[in-house]
N, C-alpha and C. Protein backbone atom coordinates (compact mmCIF):
# COMPACT_ATOMS: atom_id res chain seq x y z
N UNK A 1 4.95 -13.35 8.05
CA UNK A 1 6.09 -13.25 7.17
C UNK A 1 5.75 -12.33 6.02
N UNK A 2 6.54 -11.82 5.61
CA UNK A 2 6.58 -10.71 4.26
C UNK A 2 7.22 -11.62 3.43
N UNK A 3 6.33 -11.70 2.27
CA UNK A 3 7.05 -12.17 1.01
C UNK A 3 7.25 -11.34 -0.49
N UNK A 4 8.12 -10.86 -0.85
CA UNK A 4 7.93 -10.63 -2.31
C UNK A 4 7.56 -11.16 -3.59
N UNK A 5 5.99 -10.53 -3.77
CA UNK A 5 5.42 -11.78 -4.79
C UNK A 5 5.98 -12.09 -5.85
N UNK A 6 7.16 -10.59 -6.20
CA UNK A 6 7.68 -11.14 -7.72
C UNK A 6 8.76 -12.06 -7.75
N UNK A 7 9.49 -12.63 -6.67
CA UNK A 7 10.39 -13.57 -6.18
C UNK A 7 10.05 -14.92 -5.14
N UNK A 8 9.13 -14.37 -4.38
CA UNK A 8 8.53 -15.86 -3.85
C UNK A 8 9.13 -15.52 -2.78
N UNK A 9 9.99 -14.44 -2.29
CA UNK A 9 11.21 -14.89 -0.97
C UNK A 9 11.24 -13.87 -0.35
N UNK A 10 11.14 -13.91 0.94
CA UNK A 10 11.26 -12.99 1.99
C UNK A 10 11.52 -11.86 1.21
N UNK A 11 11.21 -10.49 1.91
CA UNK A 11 11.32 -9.32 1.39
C UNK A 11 12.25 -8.67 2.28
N UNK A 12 12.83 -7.81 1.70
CA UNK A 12 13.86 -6.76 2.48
C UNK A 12 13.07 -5.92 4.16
N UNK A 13 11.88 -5.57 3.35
CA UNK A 13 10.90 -5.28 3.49
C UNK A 13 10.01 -5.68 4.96
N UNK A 14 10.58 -6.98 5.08
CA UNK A 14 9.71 -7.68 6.52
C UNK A 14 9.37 -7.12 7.55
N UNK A 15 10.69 -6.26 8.31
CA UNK A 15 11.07 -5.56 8.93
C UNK A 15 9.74 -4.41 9.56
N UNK A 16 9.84 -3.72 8.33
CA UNK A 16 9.10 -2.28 7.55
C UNK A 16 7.37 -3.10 7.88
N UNK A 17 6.83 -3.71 7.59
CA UNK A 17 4.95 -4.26 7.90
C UNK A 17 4.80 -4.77 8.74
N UNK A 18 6.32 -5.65 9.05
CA UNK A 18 5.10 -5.99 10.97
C UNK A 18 5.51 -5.39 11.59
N UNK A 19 6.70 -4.51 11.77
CA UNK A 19 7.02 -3.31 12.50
C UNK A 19 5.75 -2.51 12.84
N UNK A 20 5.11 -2.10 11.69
CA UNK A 20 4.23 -0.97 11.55
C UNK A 20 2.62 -2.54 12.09
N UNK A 21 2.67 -3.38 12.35
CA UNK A 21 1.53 -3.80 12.68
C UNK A 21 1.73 -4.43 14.13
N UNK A 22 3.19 -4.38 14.36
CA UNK A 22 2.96 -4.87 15.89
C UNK A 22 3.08 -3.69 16.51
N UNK A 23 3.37 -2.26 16.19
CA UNK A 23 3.16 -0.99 16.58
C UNK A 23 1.97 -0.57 17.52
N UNK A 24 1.01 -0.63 15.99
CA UNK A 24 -0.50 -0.36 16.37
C UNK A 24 -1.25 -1.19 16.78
N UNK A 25 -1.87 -1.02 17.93
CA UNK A 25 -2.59 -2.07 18.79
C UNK A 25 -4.04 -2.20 17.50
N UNK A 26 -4.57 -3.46 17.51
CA UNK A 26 -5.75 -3.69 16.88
C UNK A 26 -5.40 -3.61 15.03
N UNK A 27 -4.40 -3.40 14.74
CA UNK A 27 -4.24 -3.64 13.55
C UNK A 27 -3.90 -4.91 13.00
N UNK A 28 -4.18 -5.04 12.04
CA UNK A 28 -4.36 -6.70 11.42
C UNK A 28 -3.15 -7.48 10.37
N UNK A 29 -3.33 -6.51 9.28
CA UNK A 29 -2.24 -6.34 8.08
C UNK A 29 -1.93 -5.48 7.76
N UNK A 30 -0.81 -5.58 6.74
CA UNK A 30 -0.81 -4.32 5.94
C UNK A 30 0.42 -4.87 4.62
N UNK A 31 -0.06 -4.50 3.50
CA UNK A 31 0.39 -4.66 2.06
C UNK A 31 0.68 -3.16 1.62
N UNK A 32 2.27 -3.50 1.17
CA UNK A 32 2.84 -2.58 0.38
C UNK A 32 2.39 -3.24 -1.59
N UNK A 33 2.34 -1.83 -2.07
CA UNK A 33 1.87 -2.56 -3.61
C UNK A 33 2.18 -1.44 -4.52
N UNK A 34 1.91 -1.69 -5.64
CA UNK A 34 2.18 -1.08 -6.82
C UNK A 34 0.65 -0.10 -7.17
N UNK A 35 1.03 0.99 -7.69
CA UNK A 35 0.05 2.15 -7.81
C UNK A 35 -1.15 0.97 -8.82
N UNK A 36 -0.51 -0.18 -9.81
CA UNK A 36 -1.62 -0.34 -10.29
C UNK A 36 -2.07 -1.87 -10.19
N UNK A 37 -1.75 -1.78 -8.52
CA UNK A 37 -2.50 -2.85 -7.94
C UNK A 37 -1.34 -4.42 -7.57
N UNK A 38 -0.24 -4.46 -7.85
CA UNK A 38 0.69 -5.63 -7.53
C UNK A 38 1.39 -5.37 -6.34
N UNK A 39 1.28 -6.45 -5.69
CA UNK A 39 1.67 -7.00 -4.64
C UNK A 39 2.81 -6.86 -4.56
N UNK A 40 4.07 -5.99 -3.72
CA UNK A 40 5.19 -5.62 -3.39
C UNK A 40 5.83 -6.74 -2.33
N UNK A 41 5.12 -6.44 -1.50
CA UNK A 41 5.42 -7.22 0.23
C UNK A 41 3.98 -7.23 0.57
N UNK A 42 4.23 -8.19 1.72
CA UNK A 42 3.07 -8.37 2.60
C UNK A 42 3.25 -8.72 4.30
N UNK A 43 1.82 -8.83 5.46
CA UNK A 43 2.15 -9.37 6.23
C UNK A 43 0.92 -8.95 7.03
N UNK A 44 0.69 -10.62 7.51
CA UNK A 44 -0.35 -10.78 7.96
C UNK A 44 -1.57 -11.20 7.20
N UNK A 45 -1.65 -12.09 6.09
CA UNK A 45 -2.54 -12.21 5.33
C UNK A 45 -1.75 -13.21 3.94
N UNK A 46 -2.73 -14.05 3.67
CA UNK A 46 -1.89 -15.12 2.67
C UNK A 46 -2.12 -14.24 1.35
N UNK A 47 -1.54 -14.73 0.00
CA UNK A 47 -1.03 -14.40 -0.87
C UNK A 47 -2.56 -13.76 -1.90
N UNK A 48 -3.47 -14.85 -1.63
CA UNK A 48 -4.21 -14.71 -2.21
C UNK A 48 -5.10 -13.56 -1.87
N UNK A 49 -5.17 -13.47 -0.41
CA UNK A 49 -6.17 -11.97 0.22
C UNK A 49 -5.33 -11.09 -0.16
N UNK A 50 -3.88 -10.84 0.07
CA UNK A 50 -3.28 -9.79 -0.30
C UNK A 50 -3.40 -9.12 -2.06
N UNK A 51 -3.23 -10.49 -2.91
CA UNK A 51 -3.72 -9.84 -4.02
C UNK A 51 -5.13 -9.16 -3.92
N UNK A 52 -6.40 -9.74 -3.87
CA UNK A 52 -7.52 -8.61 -3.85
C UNK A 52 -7.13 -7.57 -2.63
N UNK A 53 -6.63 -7.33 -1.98
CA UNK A 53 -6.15 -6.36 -0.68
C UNK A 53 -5.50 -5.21 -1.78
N UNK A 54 -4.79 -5.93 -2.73
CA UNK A 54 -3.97 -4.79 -3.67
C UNK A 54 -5.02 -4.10 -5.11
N UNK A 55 -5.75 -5.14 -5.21
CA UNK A 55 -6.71 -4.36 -6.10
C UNK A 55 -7.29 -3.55 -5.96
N UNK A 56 -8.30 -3.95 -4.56
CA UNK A 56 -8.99 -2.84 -3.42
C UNK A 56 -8.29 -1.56 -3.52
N UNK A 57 -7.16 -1.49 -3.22
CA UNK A 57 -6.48 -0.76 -2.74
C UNK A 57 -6.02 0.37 -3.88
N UNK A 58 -5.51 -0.07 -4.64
CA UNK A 58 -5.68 0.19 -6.11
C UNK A 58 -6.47 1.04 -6.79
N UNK A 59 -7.70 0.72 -6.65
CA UNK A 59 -9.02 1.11 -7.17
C UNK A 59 -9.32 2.43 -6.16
N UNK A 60 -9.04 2.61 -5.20
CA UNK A 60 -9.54 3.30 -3.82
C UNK A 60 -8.30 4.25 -3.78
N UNK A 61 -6.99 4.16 -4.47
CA UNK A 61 -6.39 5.21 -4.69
C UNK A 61 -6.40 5.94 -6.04
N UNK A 62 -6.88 5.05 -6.64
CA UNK A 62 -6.83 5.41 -8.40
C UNK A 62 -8.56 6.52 -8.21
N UNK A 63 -9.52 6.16 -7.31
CA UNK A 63 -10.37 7.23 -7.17
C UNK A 63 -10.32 8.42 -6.17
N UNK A 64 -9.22 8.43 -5.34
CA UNK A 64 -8.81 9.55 -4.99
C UNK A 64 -7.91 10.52 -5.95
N UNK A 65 -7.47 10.08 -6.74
CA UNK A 65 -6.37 10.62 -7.36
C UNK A 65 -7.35 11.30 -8.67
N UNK A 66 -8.54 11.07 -9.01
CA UNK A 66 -9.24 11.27 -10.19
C UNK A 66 -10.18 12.44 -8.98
N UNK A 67 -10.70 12.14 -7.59
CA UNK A 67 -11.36 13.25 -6.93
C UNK A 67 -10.22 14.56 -6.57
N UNK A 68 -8.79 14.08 -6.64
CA UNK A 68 -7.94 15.32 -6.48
C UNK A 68 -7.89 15.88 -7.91
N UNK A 69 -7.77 15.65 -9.03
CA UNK A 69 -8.19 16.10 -10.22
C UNK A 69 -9.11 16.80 -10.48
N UNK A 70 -10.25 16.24 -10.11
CA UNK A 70 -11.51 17.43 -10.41
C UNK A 70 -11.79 18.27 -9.33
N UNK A 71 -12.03 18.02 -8.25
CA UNK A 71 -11.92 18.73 -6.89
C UNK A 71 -11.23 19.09 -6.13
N UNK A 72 -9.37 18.57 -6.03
CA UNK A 72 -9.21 19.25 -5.18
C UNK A 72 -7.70 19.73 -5.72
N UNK A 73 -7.80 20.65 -7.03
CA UNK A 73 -6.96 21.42 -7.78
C UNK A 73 -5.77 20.34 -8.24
N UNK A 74 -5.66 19.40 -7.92
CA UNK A 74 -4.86 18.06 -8.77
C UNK A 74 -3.77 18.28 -7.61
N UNK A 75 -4.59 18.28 -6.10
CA UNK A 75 -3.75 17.92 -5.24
C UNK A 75 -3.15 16.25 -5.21
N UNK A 76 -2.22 16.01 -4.49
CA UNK A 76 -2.11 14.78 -4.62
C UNK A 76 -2.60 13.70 -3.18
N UNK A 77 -3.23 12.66 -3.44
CA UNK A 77 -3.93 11.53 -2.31
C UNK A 77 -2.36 11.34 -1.40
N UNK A 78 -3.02 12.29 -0.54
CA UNK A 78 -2.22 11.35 1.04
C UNK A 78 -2.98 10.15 1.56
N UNK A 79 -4.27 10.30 1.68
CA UNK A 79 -4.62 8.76 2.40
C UNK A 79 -6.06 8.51 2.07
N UNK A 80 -6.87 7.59 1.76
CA UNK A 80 -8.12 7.75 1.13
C UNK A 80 -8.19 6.10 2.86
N UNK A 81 -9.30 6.59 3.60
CA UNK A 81 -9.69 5.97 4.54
C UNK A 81 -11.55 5.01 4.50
N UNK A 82 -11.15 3.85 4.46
CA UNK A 82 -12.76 3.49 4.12
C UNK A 82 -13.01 2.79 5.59
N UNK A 83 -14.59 3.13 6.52
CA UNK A 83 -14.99 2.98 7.56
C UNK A 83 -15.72 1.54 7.61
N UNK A 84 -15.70 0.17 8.00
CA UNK A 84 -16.88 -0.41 8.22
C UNK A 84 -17.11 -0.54 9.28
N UNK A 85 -18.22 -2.07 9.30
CA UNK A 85 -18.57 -1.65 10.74
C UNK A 85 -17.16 -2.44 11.85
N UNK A 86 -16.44 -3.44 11.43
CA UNK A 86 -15.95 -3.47 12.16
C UNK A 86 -14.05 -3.53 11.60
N UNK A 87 -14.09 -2.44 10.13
CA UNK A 87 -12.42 -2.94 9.91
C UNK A 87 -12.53 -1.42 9.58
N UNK A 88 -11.09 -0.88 9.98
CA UNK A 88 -10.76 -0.01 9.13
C UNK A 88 -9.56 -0.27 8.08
N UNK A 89 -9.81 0.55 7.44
CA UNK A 89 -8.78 0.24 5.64
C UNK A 89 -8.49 1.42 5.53
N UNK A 90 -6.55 1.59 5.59
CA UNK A 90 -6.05 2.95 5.09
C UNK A 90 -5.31 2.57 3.55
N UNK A 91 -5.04 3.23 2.83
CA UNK A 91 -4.43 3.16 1.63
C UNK A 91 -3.65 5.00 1.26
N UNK A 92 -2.52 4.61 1.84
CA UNK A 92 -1.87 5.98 1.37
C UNK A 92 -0.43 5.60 0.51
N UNK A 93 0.17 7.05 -0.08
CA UNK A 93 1.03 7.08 -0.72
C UNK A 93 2.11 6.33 -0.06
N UNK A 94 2.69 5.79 -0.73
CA UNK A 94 3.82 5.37 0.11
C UNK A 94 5.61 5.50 -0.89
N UNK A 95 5.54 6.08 -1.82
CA UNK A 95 6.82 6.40 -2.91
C UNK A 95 5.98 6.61 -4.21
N UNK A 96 7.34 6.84 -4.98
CA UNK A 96 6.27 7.09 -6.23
C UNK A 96 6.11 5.93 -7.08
N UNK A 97 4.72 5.60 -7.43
CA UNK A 97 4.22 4.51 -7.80
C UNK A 97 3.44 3.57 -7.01
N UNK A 98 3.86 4.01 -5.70
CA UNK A 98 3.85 2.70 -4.24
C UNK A 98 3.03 2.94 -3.48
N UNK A 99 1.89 1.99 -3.13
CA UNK A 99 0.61 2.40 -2.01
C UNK A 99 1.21 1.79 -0.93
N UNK A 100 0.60 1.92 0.39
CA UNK A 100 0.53 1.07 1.46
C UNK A 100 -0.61 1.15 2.29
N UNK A 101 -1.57 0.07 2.09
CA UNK A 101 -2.77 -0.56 2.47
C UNK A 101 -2.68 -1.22 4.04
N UNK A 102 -2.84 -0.73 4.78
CA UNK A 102 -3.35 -1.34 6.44
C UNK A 102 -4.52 -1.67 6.39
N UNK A 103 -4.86 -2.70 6.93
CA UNK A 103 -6.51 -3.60 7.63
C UNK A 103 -6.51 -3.30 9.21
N UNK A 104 -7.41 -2.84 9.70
CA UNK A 104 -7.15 -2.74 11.33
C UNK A 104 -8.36 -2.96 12.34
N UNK A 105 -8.73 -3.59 13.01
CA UNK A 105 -9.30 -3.90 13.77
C UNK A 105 -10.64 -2.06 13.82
N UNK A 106 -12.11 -2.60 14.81
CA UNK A 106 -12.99 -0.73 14.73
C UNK A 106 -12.19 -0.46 15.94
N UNK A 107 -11.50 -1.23 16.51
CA UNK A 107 -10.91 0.02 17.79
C UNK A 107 -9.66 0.22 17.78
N UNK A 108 -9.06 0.01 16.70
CA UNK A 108 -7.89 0.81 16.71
C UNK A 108 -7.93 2.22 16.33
N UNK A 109 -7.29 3.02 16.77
CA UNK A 109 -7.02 4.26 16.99
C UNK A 109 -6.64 4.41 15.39
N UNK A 110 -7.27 5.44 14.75
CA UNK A 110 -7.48 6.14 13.22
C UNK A 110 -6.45 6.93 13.23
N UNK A 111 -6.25 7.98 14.04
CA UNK A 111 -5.58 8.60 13.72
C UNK A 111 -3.91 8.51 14.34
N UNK A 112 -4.00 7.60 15.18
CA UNK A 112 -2.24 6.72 15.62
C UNK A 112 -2.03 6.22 14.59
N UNK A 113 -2.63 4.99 14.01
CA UNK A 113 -2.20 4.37 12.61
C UNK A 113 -2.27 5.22 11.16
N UNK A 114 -2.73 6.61 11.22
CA UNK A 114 -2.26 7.34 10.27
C UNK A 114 -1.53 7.61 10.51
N UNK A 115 -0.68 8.06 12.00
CA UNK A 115 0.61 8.80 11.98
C UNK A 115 1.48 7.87 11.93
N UNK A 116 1.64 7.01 12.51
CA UNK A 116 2.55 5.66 12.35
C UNK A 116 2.66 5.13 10.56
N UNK A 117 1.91 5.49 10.25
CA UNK A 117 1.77 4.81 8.29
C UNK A 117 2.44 6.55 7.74
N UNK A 118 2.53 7.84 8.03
CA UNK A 118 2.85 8.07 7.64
C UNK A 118 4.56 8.53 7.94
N UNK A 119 5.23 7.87 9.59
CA UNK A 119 6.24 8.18 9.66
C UNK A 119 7.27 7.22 9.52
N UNK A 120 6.87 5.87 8.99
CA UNK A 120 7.23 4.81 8.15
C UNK A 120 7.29 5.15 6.64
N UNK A 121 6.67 5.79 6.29
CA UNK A 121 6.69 6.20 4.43
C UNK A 121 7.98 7.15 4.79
N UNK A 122 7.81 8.04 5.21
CA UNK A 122 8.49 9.27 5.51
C UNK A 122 10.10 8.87 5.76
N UNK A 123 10.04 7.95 6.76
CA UNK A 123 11.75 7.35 7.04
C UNK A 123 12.04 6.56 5.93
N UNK A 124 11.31 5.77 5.13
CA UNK A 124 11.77 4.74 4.05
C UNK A 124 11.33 5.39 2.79
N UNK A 125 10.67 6.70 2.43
CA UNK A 125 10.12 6.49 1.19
C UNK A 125 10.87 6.71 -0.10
N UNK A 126 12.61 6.33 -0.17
CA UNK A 126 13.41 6.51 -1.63
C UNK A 126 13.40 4.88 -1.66
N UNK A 127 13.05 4.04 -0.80
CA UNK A 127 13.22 2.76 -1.22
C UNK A 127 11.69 1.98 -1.15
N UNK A 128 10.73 2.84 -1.17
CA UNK A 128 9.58 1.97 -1.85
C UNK A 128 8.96 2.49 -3.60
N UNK A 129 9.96 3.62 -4.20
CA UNK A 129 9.69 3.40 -5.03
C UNK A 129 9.43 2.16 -6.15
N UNK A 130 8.09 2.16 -7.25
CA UNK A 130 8.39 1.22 -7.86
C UNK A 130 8.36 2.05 -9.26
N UNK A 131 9.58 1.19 -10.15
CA UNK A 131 9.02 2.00 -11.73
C UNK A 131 8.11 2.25 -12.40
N UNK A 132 8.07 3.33 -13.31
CA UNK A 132 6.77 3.01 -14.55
C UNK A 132 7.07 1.76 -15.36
N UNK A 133 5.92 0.90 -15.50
CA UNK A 133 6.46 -0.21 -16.35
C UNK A 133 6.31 0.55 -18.03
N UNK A 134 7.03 -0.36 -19.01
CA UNK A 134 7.32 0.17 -20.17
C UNK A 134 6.12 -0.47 -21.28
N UNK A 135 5.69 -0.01 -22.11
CA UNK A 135 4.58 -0.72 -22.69
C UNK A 135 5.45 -1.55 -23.80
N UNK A 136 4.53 -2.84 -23.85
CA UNK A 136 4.98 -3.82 -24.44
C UNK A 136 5.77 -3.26 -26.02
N UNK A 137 6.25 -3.76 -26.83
CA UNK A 137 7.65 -3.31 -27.86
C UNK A 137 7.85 -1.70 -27.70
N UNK A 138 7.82 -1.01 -26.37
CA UNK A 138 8.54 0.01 -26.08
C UNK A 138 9.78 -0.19 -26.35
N UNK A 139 10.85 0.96 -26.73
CA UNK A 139 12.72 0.91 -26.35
C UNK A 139 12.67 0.28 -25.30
N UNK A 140 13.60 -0.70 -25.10
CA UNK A 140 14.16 -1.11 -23.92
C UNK A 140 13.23 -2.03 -23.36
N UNK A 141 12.21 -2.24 -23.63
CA UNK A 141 10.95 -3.89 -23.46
C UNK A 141 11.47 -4.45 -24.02
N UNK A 142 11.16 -5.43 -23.04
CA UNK A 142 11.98 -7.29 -23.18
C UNK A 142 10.70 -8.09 -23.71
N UNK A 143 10.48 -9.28 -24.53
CA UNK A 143 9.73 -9.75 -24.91
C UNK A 143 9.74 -10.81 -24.02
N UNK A 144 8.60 -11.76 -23.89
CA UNK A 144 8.45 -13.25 -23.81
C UNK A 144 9.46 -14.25 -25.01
């Protein structure tokens, strides 16, 4: 099930992550999230893995985006890929503001589940934008 963490309730969204995980053979999860690490949707993974899934994820795009800065002319991160021995972890753009983090089994196919992660962003990506949030007594910030 996909839930939206900031509501507790099914996500629009459901559709859109296990689509893309019953797709790819050997893939596990995959979390849509916020550039600075919050949990959008999910699926395949309880609330609590998905939050560190979004930090991970987070952190692993926030250092691609600082290696496209110094190295690679302030191109922008399409997909920052981490190898173990037996998971792979994609984290690419997915709107502006918006990552999308896959977990996948070592024999799933790398480069099917890149193309599949990126022709899911590609068909949906005006509706995974998320906003800039506003800093606290900014115009237009709401207090507690």
């Amino acid at each position: 099930m996909t839930t939206d963490m900031s509501s507790g309730q099914v996500s629009d969204l459901d559709w859109l992550l296990s689509g893309l995980v019953q797709r790819v053979p050997y893939t596990r999860s995959a979390v849509l999230l916020s550039a600075d690490g919050l949990v959008k949707s999910l699926h395949g993974m309880d609330a609590d893995s998905a939050d560190h899934m979004a930090a991970l994820a987070a952190g692993l795009y926030s250092l691609g985006r600082s290696a496209g800065a110094r190295f690679g002319d302030n191109g922008e991160v399409r997909q920052v890929v981490v190898e173990l021995d037996s998971t792979l972890l994609f984290v690419a753009t997915a709107g502006s503001g918006t990552c999308l983090a896959v977990l996948a089994g070592r024999s799933a196919d790398a480069a099917v589940l890149g193309y599949e992660m990126t022709m899911l962003v590609k068909s949906v990506r005006p509706y995974l934008m998320t906003p800039t949030r506003q800093a606290a007594g900014a115009p237009g910030a709401t207090g507690l």
